[in-house]
N, C-alpha and C. Protein backbone atom coordinates (compact mmCIF):
# COMPACT_ATOMS: atom_id res chain seq x y z
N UNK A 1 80.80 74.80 156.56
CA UNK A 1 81.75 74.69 157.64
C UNK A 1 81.23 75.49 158.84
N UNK A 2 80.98 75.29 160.02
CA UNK A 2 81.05 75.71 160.87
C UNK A 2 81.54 76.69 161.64
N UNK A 3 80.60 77.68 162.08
CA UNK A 3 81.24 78.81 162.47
C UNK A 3 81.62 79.16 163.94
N UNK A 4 82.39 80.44 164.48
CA UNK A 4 82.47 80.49 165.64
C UNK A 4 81.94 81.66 165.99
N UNK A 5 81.15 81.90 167.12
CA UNK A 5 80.98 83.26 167.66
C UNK A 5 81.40 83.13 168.59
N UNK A 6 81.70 84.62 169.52
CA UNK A 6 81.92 84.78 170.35
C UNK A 6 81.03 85.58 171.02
N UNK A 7 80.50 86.00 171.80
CA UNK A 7 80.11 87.02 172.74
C UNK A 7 80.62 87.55 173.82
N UNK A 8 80.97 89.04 173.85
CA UNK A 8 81.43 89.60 174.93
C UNK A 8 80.92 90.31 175.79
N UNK A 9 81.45 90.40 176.91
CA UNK A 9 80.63 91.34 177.82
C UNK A 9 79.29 90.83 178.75
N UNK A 10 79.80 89.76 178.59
CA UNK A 10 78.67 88.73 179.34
C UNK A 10 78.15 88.93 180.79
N UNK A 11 77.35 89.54 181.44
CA UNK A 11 77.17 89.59 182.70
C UNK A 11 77.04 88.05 183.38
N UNK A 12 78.26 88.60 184.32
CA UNK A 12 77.86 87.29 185.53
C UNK A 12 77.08 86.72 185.73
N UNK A 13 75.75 87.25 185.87
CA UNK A 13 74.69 86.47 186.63
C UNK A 13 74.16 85.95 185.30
N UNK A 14 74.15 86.25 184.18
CA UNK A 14 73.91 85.72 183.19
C UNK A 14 74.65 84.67 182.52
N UNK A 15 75.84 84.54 182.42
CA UNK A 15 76.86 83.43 182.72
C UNK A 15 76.49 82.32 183.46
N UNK A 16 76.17 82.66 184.96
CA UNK A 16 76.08 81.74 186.14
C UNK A 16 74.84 81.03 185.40
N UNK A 17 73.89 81.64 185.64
CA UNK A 17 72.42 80.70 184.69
C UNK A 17 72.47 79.95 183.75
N UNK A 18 73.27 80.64 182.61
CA UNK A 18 73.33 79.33 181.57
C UNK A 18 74.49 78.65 182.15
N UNK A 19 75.39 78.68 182.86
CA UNK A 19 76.13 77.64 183.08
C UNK A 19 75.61 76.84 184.13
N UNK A 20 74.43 76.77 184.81
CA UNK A 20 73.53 76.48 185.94
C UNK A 20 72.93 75.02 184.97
N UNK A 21 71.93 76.12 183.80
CA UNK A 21 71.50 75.55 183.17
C UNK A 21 71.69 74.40 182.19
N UNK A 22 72.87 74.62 181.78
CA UNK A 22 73.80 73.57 181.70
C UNK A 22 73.93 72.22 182.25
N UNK A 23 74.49 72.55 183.08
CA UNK A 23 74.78 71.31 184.19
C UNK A 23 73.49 70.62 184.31
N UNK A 24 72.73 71.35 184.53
CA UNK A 24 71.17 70.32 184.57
C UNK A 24 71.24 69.65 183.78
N UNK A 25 71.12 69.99 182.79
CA UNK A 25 70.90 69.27 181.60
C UNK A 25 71.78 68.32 181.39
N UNK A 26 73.09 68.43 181.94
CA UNK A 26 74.26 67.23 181.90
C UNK A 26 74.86 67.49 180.38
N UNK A 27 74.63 68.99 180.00
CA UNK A 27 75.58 68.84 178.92
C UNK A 27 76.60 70.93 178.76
N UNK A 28 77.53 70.66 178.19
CA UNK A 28 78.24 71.78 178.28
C UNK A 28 77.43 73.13 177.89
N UNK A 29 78.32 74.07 178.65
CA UNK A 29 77.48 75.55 177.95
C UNK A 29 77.49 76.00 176.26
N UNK A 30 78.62 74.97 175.73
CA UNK A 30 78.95 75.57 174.80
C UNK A 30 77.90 74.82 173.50
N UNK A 31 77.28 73.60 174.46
CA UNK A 31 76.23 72.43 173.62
C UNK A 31 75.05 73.21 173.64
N UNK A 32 74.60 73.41 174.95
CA UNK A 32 73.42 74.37 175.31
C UNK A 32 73.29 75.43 174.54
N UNK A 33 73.81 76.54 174.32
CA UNK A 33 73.56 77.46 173.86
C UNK A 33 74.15 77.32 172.24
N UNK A 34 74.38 76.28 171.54
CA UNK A 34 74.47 76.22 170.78
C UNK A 34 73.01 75.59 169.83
N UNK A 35 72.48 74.61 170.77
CA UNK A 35 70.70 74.27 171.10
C UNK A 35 69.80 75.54 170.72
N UNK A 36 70.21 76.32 172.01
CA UNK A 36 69.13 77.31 172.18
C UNK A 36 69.19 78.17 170.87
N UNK A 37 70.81 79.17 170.28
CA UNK A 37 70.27 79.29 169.25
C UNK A 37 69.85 78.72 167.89
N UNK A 38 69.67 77.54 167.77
CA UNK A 38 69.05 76.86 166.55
C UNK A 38 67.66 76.66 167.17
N UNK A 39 67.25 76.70 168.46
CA UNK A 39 65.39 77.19 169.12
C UNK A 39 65.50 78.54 168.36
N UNK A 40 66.03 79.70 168.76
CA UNK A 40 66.24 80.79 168.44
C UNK A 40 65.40 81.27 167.08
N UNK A 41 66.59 80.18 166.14
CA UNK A 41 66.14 80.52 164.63
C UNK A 41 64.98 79.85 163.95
N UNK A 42 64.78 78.66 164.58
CA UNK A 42 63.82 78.13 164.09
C UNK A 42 62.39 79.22 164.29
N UNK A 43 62.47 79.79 165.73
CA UNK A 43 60.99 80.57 165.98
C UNK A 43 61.07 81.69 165.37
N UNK A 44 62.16 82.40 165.23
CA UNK A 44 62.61 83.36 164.10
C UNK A 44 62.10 83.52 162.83
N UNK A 45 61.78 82.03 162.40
CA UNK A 45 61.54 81.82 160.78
C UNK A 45 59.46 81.55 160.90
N UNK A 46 59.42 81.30 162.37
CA UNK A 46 57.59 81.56 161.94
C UNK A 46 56.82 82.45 161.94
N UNK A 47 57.33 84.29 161.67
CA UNK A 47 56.37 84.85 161.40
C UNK A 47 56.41 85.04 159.45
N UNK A 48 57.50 84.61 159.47
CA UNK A 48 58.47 84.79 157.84
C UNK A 48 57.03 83.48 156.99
N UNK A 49 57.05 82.27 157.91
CA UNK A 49 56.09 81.35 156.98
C UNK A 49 54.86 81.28 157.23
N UNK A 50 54.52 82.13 158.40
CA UNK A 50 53.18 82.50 158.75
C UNK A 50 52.68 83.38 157.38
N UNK A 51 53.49 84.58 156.94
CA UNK A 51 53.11 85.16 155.74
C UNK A 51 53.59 85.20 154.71
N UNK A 52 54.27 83.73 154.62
CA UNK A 52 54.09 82.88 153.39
C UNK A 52 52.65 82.14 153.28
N UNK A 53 52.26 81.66 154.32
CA UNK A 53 51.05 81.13 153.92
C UNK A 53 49.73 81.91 153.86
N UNK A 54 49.68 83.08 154.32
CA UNK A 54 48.74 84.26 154.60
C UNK A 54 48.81 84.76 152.90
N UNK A 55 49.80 84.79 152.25
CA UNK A 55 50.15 85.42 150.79
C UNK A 55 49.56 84.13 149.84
N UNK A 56 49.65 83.05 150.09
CA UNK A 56 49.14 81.80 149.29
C UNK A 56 47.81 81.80 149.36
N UNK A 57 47.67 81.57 150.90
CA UNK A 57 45.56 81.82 150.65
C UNK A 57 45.05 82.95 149.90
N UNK A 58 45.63 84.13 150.22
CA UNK A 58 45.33 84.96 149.40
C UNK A 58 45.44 84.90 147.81
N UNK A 59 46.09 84.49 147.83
CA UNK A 59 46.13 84.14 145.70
C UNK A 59 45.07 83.23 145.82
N UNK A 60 44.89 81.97 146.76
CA UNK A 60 44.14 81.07 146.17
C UNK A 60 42.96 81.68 146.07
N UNK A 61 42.35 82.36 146.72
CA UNK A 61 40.98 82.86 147.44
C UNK A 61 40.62 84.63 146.24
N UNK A 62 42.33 84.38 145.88
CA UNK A 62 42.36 85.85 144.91
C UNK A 62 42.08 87.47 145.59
N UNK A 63 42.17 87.42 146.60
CA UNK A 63 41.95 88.42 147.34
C UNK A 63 42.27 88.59 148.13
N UNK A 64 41.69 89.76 149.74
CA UNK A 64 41.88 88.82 150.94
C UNK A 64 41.47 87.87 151.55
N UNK A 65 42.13 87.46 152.13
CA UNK A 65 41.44 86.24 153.21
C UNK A 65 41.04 86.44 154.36
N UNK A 66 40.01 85.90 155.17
CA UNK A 66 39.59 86.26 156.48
C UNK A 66 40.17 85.60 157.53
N UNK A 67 40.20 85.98 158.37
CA UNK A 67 40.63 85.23 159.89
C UNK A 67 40.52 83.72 159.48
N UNK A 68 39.45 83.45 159.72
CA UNK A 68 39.16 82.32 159.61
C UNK A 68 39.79 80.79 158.42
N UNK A 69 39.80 82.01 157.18
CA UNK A 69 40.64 81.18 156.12
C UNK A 69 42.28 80.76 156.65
N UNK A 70 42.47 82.06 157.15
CA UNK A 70 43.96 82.16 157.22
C UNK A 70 44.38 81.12 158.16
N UNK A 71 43.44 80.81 159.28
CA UNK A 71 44.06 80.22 160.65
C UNK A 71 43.81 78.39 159.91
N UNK A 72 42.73 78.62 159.60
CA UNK A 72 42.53 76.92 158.38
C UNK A 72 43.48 76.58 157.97
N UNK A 73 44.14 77.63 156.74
CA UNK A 73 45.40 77.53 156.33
C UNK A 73 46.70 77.14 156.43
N UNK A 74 46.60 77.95 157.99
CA UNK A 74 47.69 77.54 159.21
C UNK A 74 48.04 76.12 159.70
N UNK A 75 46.57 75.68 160.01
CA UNK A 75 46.47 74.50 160.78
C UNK A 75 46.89 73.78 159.93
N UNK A 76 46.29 73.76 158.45
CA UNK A 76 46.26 72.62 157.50
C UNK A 76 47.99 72.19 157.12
N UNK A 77 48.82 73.61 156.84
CA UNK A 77 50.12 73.39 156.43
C UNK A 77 51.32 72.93 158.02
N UNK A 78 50.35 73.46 158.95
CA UNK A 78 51.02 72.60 160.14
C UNK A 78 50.14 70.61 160.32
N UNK A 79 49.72 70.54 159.78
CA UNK A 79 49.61 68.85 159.97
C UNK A 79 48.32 68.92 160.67
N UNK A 80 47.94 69.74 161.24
CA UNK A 80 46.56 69.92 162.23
C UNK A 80 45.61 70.51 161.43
């Protein structure tokens, strides 16, 4: 079920922007920033699977891994 937050104490000029920002976009503040934090969490969660996959090469490799393995690694479990 869906939750509600609130935030208080909002400075004006910070208000004015996302409600600026908003309107551009042609959709409410309350759509927008409901957007932004699910951007928020998603980038939140890539240093968390960055060393999930830094911990996998390492088992595979049984040790550490070098730069080089690790960023391979990276690319490979991102599609690139």
């Amino acid at each position: 079920m869906p939750r509600v937050i609130q935030i208080r104490d909002v400075p004006e000029d910070v208000h004015e922007a996302l409600t600026k920002a908003a309107a551009a976009q042609g959709i409410s503040l309350t759509r927008y920033l409901l957007r932004e934090l699910e951007n928020l969490t998603q980038r939140a969660q890539v240093p968390h699977i960055n060393a999930a996959v830094v911990r996998q090469t390492q088992a595979k490799v049984q040790g550490h891994a070098g730069r080089d393995k690790i960023l391979s690694a990276l690319r490979e479990d991102r599609g690139g």
